[in-house]
C-alpha atoms as a PDB file:
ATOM      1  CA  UNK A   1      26.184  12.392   0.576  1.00  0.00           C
ATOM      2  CA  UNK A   2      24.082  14.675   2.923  1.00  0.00           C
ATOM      3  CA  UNK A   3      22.550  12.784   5.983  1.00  0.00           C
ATOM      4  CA  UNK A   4      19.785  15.295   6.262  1.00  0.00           C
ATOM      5  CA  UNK A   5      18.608  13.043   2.765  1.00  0.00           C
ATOM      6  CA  UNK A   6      19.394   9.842   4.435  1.00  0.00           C
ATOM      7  CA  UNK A   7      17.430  10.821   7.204  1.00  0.00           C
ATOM      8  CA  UNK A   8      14.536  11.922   5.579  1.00  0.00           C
ATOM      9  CA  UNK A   9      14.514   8.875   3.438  1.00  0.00           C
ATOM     10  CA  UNK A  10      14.395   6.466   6.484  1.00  0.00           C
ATOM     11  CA  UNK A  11      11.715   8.835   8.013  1.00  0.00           C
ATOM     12  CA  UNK A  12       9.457   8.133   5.241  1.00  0.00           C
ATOM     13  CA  UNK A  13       9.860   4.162   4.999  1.00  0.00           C
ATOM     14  CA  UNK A  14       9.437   4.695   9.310  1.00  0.00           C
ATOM     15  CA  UNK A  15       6.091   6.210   8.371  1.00  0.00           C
ATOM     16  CA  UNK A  16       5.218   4.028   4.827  1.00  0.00           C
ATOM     17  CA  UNK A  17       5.690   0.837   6.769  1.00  0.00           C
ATOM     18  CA  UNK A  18       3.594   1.847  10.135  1.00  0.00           C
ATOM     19  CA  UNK A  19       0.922   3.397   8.323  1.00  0.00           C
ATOM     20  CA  UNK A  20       0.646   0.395   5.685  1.00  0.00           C
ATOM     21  CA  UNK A  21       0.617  -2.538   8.555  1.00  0.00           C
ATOM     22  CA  UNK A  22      -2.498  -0.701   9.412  1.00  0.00           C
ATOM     23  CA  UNK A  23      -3.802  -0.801   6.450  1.00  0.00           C
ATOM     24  CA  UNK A  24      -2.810  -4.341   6.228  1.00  0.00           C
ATOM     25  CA  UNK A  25      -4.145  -5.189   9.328  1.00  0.00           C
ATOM     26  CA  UNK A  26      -7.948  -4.091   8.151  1.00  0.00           C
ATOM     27  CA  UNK A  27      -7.356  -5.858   4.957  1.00  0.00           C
ATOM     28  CA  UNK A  28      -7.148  -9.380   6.905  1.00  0.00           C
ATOM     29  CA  UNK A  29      -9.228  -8.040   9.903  1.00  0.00           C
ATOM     30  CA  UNK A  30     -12.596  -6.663   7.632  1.00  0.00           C
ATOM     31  CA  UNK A  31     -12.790 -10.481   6.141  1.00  0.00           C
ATOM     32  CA  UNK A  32     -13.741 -11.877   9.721  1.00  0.00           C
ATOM     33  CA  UNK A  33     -16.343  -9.180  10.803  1.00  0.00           C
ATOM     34  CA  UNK A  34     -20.199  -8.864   9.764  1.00  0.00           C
ATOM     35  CA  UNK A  35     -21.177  -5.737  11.578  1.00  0.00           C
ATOM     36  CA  UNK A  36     -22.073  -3.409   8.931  1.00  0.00           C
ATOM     37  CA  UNK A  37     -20.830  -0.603  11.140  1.00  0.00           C
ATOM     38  CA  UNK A  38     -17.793  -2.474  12.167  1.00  0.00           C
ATOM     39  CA  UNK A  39     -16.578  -3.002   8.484  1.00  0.00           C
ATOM     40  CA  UNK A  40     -17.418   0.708   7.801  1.00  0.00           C
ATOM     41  CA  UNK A  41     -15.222   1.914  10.576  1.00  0.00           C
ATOM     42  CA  UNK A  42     -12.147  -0.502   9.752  1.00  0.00           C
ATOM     43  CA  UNK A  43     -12.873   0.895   6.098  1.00  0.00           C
ATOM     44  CA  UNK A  44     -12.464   4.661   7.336  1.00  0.00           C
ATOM     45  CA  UNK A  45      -9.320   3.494   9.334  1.00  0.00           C
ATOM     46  CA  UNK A  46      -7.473   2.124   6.438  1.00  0.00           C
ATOM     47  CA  UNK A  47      -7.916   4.809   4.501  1.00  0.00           C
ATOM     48  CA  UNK A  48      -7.307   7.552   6.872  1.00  0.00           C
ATOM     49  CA  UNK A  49      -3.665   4.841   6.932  1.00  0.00           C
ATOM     50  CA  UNK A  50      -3.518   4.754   3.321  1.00  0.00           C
ATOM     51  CA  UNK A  51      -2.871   8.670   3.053  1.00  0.00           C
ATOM     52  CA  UNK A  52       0.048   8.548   5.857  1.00  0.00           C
ATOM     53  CA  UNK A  53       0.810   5.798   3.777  1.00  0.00           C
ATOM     54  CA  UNK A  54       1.610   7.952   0.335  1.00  0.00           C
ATOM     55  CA  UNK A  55       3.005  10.683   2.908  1.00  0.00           C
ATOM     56  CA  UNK A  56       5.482   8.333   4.070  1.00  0.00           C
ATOM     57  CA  UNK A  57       5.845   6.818   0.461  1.00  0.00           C
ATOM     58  CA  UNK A  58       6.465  10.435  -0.603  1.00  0.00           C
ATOM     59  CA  UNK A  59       9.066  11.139   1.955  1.00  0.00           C
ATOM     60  CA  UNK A  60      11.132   7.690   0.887  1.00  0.00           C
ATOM     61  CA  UNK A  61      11.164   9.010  -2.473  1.00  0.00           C
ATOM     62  CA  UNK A  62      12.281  11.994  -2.014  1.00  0.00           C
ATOM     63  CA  UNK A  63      14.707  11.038   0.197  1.00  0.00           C
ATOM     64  CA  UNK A  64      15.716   7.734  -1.701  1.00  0.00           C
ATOM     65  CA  UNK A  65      15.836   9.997  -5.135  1.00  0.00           C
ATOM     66  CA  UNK A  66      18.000  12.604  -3.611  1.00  0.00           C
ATOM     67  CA  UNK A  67      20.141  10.524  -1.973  1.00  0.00           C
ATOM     68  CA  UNK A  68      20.629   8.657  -5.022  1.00  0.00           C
ATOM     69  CA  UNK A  69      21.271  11.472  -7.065  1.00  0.00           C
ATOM     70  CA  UNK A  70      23.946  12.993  -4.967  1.00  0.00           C
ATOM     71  CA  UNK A  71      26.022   9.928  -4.496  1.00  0.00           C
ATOM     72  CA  UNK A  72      25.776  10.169  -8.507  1.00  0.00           C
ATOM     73  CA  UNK A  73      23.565   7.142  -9.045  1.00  0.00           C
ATOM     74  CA  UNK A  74      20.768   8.347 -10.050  1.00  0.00           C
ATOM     75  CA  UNK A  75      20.815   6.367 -13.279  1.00  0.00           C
ATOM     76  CA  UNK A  76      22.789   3.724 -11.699  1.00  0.00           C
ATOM     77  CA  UNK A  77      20.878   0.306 -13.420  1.00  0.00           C
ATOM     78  CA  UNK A  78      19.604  -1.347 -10.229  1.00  0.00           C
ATOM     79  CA  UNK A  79      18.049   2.495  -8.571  1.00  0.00           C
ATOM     80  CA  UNK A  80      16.085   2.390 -12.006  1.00  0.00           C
ATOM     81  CA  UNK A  81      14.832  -0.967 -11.752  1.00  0.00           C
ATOM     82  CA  UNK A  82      13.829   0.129  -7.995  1.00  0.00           C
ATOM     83  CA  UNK A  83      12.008   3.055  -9.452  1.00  0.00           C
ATOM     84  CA  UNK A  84      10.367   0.647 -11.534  1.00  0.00           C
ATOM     85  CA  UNK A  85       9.465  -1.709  -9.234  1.00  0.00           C
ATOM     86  CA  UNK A  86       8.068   0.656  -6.727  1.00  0.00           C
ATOM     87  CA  UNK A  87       5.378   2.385  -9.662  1.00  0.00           C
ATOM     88  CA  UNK A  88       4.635  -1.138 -10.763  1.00  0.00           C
ATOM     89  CA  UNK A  89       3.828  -2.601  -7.699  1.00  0.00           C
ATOM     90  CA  UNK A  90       2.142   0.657  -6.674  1.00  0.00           C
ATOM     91  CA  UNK A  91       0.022   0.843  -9.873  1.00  0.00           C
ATOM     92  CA  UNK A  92      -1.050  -3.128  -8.987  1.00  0.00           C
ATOM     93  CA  UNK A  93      -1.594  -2.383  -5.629  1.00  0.00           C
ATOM     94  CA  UNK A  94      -4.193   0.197  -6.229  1.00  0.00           C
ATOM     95  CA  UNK A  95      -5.417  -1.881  -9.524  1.00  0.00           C
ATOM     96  CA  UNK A  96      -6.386  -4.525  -6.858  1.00  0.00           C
ATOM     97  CA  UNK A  97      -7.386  -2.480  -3.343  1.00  0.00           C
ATOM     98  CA  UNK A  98      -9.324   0.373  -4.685  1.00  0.00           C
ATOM     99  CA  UNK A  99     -11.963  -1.033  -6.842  1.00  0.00           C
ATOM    100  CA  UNK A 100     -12.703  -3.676  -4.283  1.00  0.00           C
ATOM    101  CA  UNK A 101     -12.427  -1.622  -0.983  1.00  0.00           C
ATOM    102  CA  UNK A 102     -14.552   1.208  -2.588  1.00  0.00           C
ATOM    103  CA  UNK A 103     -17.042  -0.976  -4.015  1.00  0.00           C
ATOM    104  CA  UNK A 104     -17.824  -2.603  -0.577  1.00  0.00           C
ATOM    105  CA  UNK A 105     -18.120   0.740   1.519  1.00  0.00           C
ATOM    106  CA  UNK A 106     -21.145   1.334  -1.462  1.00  0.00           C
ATOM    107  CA  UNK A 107     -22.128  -2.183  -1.359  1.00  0.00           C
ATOM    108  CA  UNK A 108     -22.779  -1.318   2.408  1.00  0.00           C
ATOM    109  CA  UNK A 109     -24.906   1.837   2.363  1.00  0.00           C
ATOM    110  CA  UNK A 110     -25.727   1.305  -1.074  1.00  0.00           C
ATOM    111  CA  UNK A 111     -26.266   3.376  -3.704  1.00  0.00           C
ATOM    112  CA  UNK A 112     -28.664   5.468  -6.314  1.00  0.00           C
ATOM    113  CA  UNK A 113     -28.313   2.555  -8.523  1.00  0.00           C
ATOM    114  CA  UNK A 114     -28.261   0.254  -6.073  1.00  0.00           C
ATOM    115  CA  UNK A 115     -29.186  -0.729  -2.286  1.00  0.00           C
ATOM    116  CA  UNK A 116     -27.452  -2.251   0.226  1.00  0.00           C
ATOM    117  CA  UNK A 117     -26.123  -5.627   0.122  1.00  0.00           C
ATOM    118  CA  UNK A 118     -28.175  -8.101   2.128  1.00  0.00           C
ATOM    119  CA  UNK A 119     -26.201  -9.627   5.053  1.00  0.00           C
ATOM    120  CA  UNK A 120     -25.755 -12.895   3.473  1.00  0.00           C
ATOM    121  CA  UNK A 121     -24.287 -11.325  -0.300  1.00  0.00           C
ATOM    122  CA  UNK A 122     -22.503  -9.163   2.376  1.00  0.00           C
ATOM    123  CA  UNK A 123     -21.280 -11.945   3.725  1.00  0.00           C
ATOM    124  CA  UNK A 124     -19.431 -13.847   0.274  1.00  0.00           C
ATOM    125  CA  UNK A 125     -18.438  -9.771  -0.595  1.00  0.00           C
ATOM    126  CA  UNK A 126     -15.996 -10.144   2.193  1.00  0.00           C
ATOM    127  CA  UNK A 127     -14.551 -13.942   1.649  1.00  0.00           C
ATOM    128  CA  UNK A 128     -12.282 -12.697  -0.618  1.00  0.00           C
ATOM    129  CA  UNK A 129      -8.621 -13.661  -0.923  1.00  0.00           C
ATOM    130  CA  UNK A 130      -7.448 -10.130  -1.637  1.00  0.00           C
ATOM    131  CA  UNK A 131      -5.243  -9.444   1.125  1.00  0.00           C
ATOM    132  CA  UNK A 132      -3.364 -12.209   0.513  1.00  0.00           C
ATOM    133  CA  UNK A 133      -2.800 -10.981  -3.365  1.00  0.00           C
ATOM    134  CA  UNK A 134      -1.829  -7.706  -2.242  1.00  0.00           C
ATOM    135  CA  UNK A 135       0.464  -8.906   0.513  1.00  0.00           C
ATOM    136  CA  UNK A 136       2.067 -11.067  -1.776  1.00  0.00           C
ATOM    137  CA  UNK A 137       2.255  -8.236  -4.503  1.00  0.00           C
ATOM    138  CA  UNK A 138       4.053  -6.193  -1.895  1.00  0.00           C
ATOM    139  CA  UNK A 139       6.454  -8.799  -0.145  1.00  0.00           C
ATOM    140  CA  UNK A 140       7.683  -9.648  -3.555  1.00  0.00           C
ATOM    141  CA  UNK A 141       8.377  -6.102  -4.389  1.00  0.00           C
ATOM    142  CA  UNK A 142       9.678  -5.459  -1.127  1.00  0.00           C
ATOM    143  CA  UNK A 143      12.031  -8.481  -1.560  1.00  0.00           C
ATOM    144  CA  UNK A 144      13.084  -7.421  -4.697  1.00  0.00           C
ATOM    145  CA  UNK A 145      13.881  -3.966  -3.858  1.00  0.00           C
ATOM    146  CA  UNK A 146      16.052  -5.177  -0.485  1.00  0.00           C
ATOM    147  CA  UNK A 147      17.821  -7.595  -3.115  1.00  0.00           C
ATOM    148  CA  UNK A 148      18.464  -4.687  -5.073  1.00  0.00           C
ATOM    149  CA  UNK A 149      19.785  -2.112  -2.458  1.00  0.00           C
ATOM    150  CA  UNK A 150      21.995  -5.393  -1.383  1.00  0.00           C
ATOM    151  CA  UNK A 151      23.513  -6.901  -4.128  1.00  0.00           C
ATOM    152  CA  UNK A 152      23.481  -3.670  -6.235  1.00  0.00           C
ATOM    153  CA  UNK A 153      23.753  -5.399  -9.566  1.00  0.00           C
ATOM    154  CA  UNK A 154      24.691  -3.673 -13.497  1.00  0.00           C
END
């Protein structure tokens, strides 16, 4: 195996997982704040995290894929259910963040179709259980993918 691959796989998940608890972090902290400006700020800061996010993601792949490939398990069962588990759970993720975090920055300065949200629809727009879903959509994957590495099943 070469540990320049092994390096730059735990390099990216260093990066995935520090970038992402920031992005985490605005997903449970943007519920409790009102402040129009406040909420558009921790919006900009998660997704200035989300792209070091799929830079770090990236990195772990490429790392993860190579080093896979040269200890010849590539198509070892259990490193192709992690592959699938990682573009599931990243396909969900976004199916559940994006529309939502997008459609509140417009719901904020509104739009050509539409003006801003009044404080008090602002207001229920942001009690909204969705960090919770996507935490949970991610600790399960993560779980399952440490189970995986582990165990090593097939």
């Amino acid at each position: 195996m070469y540990p320049w691959l092994v390096t730059l796989h735990l390099l990216g998940l260093v990066v995935f997982l520090l970038a992402h608890g920031v992005s985490i972090s605005v997903a449970f902290r943007v519920r409790g704040e009102r402040r129009r400006d406040a909420v558009v700020t921790l919006l900009d800061l998660s997704g200035r995290a989300t792209q070091v996010v799929y830079v770090g993601l990236a990195l772990l792949g490429v790392g993860g894929l190579g080093a896979a490939w040269s200890a010849g398990l590539l198509t070892a069962p259990w490193v192709v259910l992690s592959y699938v588990i990682v573009v599931v759970t990243l396909f969900a993720m976004y199916a559940v963040a994006s529309p939502y975090y997008h459609g509140l920055r417009a719901a904020i300065g509104g739009t050509a179709d539409a003006p801003p949200l009044d404080d008090e629809a602002l207001d229920r727009r942001l009690r909204t259980r969705r960090p919770e879903l996507l935490a949970t959509l991610g600790g399960v994957a993560l779980v399952c993918l440490v189970v995986l590495m582990t165990v090593k099943p097939g």
